[in-house]
Protein backbone atom coordinates (compact mmCIF):
# COMPACT_ATOMS: atom_id res chain seq x y z
CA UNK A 1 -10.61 8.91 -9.42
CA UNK A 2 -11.93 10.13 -6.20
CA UNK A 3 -11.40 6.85 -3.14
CA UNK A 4 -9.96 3.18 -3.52
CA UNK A 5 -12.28 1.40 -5.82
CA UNK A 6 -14.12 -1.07 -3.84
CA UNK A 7 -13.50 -4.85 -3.62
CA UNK A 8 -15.17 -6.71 -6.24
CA UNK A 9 -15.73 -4.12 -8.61
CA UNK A 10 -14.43 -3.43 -12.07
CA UNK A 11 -11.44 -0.47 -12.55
CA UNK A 12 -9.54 0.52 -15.88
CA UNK A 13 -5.72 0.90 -15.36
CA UNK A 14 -5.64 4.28 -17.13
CA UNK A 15 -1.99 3.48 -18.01
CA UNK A 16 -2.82 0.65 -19.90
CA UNK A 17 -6.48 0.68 -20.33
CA UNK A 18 -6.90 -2.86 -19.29
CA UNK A 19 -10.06 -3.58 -17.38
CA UNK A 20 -9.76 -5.71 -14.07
CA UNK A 21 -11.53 -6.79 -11.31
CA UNK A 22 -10.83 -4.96 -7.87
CA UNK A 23 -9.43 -8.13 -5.67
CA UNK A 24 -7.42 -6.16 -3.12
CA UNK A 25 -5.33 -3.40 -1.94
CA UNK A 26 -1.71 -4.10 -0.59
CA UNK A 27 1.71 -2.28 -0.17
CA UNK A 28 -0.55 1.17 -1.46
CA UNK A 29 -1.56 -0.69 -5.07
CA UNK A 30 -5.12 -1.43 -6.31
CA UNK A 31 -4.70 -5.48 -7.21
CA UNK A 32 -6.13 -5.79 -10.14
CA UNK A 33 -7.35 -9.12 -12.05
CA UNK A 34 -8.31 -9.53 -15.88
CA UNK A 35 -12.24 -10.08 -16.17
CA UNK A 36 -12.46 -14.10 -16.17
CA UNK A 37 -9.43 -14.76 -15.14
CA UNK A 38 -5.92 -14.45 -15.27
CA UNK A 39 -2.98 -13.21 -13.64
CA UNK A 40 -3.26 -10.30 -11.15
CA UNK A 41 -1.27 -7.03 -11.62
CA UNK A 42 -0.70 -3.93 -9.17
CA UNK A 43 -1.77 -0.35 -10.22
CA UNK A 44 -1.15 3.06 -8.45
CA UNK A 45 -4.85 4.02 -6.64
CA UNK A 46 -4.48 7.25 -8.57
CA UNK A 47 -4.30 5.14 -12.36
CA UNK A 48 -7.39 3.49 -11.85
CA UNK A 49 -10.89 4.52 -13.12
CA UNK A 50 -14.37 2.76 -12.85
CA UNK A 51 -14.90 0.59 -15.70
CA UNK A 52 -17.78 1.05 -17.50
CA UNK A 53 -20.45 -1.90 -17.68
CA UNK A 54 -20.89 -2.17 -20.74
CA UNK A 55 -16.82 -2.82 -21.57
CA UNK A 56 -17.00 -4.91 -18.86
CA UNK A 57 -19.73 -7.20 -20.69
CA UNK A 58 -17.24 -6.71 -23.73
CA UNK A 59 -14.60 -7.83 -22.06
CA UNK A 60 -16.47 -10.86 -20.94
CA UNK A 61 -17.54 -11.67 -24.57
CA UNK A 62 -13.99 -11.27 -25.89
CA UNK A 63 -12.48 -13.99 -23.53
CA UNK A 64 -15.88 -16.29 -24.29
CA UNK A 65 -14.61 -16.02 -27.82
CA UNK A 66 -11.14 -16.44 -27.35
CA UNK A 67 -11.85 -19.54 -25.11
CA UNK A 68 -14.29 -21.07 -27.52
CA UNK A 69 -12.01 -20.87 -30.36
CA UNK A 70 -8.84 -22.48 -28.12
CA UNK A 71 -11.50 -26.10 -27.34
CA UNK A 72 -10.31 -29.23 -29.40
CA UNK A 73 -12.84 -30.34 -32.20
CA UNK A 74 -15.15 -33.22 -30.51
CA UNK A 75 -13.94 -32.83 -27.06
CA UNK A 76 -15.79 -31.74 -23.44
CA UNK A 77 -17.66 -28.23 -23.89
């Protein structure tokens, strides 16, 4: 990837393949957070890629589902 991905946007770690959004860049790393939520990690500027939007949007849908599944019968939405 050509640059630092910009704050606020969506990279792939390449090592991984994990999609995350862009929250910062510190010590040399990309911070990188899982869409929704989630703990942070660090990834080398050079292992990161743009994410595509539409694995974004998949990504999204994935932790809607997982999230939906996880509520208690009868309680709060």
């Amino acid at each position: 990837m050509s640059g630092v991905p910009a704050v606020g946007s969506y990279a792939v770690d390449v090592r991984t393949g994990r999609i995350g959004e862009v929250r910062g860049h510190v010590g040399g790393y990309v911070q990188l957070r899982p869409v929704g939520g989630g703990r942070e990690w660090d990834c080398p500027p050079g292992e990161v890629e743009p994410a595509p939007p539409g694995e974004v949007l998949r990504e999204r849908v994935r932790r809607m589902n997982r999230e939906a599944r996880l509520r208690v019968p009868g309680g709060p939405p």
